[in-house]
Each structure stands twice: as structure tokens, then as C-alpha cells.
N, C-alpha and C. Protein backbone atom coordinates (compact mmCIF):
# COMPACT_ATOMS: atom_id res chain seq x y z
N UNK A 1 27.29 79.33 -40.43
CA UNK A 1 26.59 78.08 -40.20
C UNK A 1 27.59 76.97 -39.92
N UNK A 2 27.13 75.79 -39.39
CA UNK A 2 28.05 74.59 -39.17
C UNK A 2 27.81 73.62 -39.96
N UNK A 3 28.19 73.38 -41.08
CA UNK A 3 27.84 72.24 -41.69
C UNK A 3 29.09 71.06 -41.84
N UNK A 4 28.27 70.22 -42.01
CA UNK A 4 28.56 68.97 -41.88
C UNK A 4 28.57 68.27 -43.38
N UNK A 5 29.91 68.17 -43.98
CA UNK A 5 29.79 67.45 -45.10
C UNK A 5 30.43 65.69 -45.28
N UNK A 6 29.73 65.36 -45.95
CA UNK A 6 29.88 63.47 -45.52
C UNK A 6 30.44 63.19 -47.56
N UNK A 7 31.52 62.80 -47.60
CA UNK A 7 31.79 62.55 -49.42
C UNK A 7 32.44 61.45 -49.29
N UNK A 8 32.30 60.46 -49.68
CA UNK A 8 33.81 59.24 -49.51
C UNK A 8 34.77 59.90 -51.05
N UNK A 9 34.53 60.97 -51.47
CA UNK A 9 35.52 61.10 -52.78
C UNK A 9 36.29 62.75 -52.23
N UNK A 10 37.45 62.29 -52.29
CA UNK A 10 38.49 63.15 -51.08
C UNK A 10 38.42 64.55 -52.06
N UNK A 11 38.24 64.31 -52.86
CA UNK A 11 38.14 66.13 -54.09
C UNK A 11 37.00 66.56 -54.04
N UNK A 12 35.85 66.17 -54.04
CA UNK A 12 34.53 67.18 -53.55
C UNK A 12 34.11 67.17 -51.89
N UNK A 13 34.88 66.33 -50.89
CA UNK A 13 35.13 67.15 -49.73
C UNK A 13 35.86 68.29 -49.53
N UNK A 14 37.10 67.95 -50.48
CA UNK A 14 37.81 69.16 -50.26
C UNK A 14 37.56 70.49 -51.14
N UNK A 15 36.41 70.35 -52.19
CA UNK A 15 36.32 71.64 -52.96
C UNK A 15 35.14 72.33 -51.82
N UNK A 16 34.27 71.19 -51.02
CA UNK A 16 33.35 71.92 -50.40
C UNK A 16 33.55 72.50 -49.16
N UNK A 17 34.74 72.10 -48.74
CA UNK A 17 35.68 72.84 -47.63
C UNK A 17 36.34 73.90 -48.13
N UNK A 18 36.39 74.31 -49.13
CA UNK A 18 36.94 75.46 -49.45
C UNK A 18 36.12 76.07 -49.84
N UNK A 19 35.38 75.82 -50.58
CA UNK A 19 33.76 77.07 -50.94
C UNK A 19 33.23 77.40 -49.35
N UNK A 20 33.15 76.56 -48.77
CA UNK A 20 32.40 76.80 -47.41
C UNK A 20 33.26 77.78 -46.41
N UNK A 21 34.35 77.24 -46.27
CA UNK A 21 35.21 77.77 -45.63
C UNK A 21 35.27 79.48 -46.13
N UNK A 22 35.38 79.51 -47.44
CA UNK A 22 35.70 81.02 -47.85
C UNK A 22 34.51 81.77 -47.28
N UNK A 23 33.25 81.21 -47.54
CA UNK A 23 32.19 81.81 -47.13
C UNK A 23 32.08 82.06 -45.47
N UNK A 24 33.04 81.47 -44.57
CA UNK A 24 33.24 81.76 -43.24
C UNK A 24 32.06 80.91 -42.60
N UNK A 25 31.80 79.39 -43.04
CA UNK A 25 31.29 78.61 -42.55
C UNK A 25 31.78 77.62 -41.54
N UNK A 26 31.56 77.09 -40.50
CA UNK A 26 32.67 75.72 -39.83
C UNK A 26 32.17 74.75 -40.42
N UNK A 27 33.11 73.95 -41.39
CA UNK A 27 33.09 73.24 -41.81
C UNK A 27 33.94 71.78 -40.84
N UNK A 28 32.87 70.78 -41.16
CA UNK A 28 33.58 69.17 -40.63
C UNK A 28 33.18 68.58 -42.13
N UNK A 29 34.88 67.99 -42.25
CA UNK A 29 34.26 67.08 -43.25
C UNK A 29 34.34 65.36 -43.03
N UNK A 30 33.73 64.71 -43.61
CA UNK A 30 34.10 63.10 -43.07
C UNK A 30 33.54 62.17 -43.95
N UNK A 31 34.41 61.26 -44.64
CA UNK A 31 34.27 60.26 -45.71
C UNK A 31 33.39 59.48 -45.76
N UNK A 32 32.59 59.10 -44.90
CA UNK A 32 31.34 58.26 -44.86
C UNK A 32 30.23 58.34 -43.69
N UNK A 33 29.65 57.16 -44.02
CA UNK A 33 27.98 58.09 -43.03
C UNK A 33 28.65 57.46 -41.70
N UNK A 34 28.81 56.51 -41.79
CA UNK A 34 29.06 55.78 -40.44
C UNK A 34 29.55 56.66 -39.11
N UNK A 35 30.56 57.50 -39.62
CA UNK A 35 31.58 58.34 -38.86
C UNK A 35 30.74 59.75 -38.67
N UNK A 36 29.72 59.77 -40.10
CA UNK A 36 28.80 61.09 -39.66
C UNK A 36 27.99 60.87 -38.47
N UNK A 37 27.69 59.62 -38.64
CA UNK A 37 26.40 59.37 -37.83
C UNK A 37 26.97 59.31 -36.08
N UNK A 38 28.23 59.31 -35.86
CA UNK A 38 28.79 59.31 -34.54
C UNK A 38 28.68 60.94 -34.43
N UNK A 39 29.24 61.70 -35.43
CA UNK A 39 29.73 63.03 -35.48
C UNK A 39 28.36 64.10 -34.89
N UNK A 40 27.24 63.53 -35.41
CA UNK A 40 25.91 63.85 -34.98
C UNK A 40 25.30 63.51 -33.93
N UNK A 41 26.09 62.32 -32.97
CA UNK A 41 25.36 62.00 -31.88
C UNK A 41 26.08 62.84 -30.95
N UNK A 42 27.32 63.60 -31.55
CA UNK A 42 28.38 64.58 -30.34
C UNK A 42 27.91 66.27 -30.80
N UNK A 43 27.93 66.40 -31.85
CA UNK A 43 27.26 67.64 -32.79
C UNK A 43 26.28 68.02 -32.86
N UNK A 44 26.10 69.70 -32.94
CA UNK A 44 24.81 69.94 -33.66
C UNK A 44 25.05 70.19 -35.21
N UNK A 45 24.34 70.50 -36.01
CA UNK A 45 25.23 71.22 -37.43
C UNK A 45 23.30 71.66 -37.50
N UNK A 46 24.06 72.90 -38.55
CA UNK A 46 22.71 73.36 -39.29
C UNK A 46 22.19 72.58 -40.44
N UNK A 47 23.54 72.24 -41.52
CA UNK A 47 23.34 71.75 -42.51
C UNK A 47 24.02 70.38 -42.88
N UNK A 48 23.61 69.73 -43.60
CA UNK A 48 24.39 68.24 -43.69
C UNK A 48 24.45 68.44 -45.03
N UNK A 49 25.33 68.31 -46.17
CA UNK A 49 25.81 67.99 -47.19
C UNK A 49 25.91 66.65 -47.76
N UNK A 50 25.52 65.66 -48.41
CA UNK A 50 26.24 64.07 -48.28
C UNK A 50 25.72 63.62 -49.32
N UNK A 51 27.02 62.93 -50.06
CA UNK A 51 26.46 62.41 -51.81
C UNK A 51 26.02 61.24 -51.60
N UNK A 52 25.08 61.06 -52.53
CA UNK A 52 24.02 60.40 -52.60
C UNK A 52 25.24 58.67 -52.47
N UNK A 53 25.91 58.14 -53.77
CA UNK A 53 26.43 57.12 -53.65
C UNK A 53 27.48 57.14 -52.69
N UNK A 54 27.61 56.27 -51.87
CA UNK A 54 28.68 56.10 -50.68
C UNK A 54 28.75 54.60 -50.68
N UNK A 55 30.00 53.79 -49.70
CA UNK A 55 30.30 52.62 -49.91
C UNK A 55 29.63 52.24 -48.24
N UNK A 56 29.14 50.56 -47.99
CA UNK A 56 28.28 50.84 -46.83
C UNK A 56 27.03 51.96 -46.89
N UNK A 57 26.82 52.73 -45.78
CA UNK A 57 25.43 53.27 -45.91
C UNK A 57 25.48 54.48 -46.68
N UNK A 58 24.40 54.44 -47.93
CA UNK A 58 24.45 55.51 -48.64
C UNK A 58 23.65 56.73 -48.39
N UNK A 59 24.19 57.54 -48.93
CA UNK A 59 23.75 58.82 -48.94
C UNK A 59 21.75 59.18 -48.04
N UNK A 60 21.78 58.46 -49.14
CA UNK A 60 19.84 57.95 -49.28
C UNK A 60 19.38 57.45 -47.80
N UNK A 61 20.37 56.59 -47.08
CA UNK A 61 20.10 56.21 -46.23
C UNK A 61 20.49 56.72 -44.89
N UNK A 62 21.67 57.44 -44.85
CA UNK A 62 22.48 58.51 -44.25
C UNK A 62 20.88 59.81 -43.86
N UNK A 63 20.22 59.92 -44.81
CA UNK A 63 19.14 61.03 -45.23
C UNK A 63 17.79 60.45 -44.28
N UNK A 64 17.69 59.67 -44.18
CA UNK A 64 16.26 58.66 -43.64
C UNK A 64 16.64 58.89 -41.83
N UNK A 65 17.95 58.42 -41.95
CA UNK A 65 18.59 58.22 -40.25
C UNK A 65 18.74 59.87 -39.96
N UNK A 66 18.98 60.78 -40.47
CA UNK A 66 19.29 62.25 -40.00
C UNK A 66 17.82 62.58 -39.83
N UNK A 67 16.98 62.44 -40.56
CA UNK A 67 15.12 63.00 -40.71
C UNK A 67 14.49 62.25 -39.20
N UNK A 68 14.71 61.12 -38.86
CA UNK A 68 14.39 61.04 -38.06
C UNK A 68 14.97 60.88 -36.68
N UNK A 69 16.20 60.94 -36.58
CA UNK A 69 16.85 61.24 -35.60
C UNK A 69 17.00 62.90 -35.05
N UNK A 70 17.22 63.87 -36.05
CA UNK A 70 17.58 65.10 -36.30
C UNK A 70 16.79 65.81 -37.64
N UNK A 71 15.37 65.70 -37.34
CA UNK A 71 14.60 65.84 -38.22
C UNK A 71 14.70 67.75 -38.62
N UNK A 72 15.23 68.42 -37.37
CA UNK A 72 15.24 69.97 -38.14
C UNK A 72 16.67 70.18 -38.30
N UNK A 73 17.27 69.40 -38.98
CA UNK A 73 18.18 69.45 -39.85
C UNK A 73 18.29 69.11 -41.51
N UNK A 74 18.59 70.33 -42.23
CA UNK A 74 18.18 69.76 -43.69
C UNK A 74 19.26 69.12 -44.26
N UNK A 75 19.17 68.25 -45.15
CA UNK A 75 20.16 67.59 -46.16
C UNK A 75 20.02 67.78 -47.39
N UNK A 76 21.11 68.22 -47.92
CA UNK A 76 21.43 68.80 -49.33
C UNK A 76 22.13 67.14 -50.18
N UNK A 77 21.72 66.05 -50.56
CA UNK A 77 22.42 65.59 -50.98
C UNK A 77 23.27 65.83 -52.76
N UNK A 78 24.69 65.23 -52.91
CA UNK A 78 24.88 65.59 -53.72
C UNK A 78 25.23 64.01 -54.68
N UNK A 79 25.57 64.80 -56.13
CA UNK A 79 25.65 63.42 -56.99
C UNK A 79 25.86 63.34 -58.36
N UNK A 80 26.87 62.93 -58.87
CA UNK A 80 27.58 63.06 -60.15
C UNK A 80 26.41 62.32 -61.35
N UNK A 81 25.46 61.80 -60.82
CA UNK A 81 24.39 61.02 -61.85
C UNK A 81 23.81 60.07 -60.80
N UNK A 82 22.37 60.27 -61.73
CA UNK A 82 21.06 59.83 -60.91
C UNK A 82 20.32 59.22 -61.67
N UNK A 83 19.56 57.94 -61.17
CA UNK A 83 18.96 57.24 -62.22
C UNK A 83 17.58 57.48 -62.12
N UNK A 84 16.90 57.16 -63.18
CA UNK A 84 14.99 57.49 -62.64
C UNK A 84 14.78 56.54 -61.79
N UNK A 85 15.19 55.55 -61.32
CA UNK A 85 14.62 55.06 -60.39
C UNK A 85 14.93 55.79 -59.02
N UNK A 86 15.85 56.44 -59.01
CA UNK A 86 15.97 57.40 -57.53
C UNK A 86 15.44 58.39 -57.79
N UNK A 87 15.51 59.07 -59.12
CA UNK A 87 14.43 60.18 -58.28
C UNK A 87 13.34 60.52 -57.81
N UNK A 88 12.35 59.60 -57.78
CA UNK A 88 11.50 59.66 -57.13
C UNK A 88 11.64 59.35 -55.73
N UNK A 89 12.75 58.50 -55.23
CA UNK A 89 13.04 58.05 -53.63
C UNK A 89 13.78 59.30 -53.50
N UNK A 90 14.64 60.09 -54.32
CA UNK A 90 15.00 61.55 -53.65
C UNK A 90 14.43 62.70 -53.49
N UNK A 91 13.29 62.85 -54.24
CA UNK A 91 12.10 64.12 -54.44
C UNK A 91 10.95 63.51 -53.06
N UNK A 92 10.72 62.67 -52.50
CA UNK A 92 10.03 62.36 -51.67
C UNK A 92 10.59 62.40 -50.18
N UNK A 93 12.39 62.41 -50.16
CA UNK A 93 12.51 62.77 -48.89
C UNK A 93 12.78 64.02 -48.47
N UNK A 94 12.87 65.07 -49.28
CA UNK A 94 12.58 66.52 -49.43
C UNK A 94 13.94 67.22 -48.80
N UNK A 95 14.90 66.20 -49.46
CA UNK A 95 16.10 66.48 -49.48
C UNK A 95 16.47 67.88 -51.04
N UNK A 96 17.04 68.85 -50.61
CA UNK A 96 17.66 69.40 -51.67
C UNK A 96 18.71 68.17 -52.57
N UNK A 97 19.03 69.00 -53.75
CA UNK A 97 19.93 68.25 -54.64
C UNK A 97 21.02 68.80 -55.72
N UNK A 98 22.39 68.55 -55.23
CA UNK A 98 23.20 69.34 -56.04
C UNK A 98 24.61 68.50 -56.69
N UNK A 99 24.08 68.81 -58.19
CA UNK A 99 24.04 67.66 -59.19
C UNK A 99 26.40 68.07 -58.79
N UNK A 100 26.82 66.96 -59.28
CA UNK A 100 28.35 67.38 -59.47
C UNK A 100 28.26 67.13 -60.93
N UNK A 101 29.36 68.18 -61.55
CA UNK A 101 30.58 69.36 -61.09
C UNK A 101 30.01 70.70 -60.18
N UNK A 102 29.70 71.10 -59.51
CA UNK A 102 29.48 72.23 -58.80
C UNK A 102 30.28 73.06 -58.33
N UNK A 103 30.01 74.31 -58.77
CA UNK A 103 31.17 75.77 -58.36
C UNK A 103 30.56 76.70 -57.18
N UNK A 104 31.35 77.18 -56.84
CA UNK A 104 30.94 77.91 -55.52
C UNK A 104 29.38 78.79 -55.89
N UNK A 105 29.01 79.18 -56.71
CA UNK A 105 27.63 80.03 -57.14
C UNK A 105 26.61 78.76 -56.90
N UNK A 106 27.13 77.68 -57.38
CA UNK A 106 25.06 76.49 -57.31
C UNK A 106 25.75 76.12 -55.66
N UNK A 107 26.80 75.85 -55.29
CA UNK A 107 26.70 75.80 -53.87
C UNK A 107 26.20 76.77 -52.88
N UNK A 108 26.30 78.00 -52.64
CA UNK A 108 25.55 79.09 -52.35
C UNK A 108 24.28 79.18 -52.41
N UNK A 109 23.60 79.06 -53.56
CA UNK A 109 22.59 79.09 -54.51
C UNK A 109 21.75 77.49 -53.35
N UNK A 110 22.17 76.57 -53.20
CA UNK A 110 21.61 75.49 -52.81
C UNK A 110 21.17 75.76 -51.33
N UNK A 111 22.41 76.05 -50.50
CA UNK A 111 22.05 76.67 -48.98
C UNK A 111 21.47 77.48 -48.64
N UNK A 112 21.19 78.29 -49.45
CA UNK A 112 20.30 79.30 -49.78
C UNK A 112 18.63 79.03 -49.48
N UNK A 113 18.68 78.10 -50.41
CA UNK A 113 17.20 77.56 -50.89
C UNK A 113 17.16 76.58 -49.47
N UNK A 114 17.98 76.28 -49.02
CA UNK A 114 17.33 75.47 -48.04
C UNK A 114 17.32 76.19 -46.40
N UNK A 115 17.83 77.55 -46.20
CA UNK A 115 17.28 78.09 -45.31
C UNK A 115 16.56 78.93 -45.37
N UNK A 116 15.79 79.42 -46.37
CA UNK A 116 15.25 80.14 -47.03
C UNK A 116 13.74 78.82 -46.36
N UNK A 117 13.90 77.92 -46.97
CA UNK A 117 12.70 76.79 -46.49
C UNK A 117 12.62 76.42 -44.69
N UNK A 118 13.71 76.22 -44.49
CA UNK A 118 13.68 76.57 -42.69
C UNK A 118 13.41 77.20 -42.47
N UNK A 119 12.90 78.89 -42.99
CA UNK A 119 12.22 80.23 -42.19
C UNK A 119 11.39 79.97 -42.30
């Protein structure tokens, strides 16, 4: 698969470039949405990866602009802590969700579940 991961925190881009990578995925990675959102107007990707808090446009909002720009593309966002007031704005955009610390098994385990929902 080609996925596309968006982290502004340079250690869970790079752990998810290496889980991905091992798994023989093409991985792009890129620190914020802004630069995703170019990366997608040149790209296709299957999957988008992208944590929820980011500096400028967040995650959440990164998620709104991919759905309707590139609506059969899924987003897995990810996120070290979540408040109740988002989860209900994250369970409604029918984004997957994969909480950090994450090891290569709930990463698997997540892409999984979300092409598993694309069939």
C-alpha cells in the first residue's frame, strides 16, 4: 500500500516509517498537513495516517479536507490523549483511531480494520 503519514513529532513519523516500511509498504512521511495537503494534490495514497494535534491545521481538520477532496481515502488518525469533547467530533468523521504509544501489532491491527471496511 502507499501511505501517507502526516506527524509534526519527528519519533512517531519515524517509528511509523519503520513499522510500515518493514511491512513493505511506500511510505511518505511529512510533518504537517499543509505540505500533506500539496503531497495529495500530486499523489494518490491508499491510506493517510495523521495525529490528531498538529501546529496550524490539525489533524481533525487535515481529516474534513481529505473526506471531501479524496473522499475514498481512509484516515487513521493518531493521538497521545483525547478529550471528551473530541470524541464525539472524531467518532462522527469515521476516521479510525490509534491511541500513542503504539507497536507494530495495533498498527497492523488498525490498517487492517480499515481495509477490511473499504471491501
Amino acid at each position: 500500500m502507499k501511505i501517507l503519514v502526516v506527524d509534526d513529532d519527528e519519533f512517531a513519523r519515524s517509528t511509523f516509517g519503520a513499522i510500515l516500511a518493514r511491512d513493505h509498504h511506500d511510505v511518505t512521511l511529512l510533518p504537517g498537513a499543509e505540505t500533506a495537503l500539496d503531497e495529495l494534490a500530486e499523489a494518490t495514497f491508499d491510506v493517510v495516517i495523521c495525529d490528531l494535534k498538529m501546529p496550524g491545521i490539525s489533524g481533525l481538520e487535515l481529516h474534513e479536507k481529505i473526506a471531501r477532496e479524496h473522499p475514498e481515502v481512509p484516515v487513521i488518525l493518531t493521538t497521545g490523549y483525547i478529550t471528551p469533547a473530541e470524541e464525539p467530533l472524531i467518532a462522527r468523521t469515521g476516521a479510525q483511531l490509534l491511541t500513542k504509544p503504539f507497536g507494530p501489532s495495533e498498527v497492523r491491527a488498525v490498517l487492517k480494520k480499515v481495509l477490511l471496511q473499504g471491501s
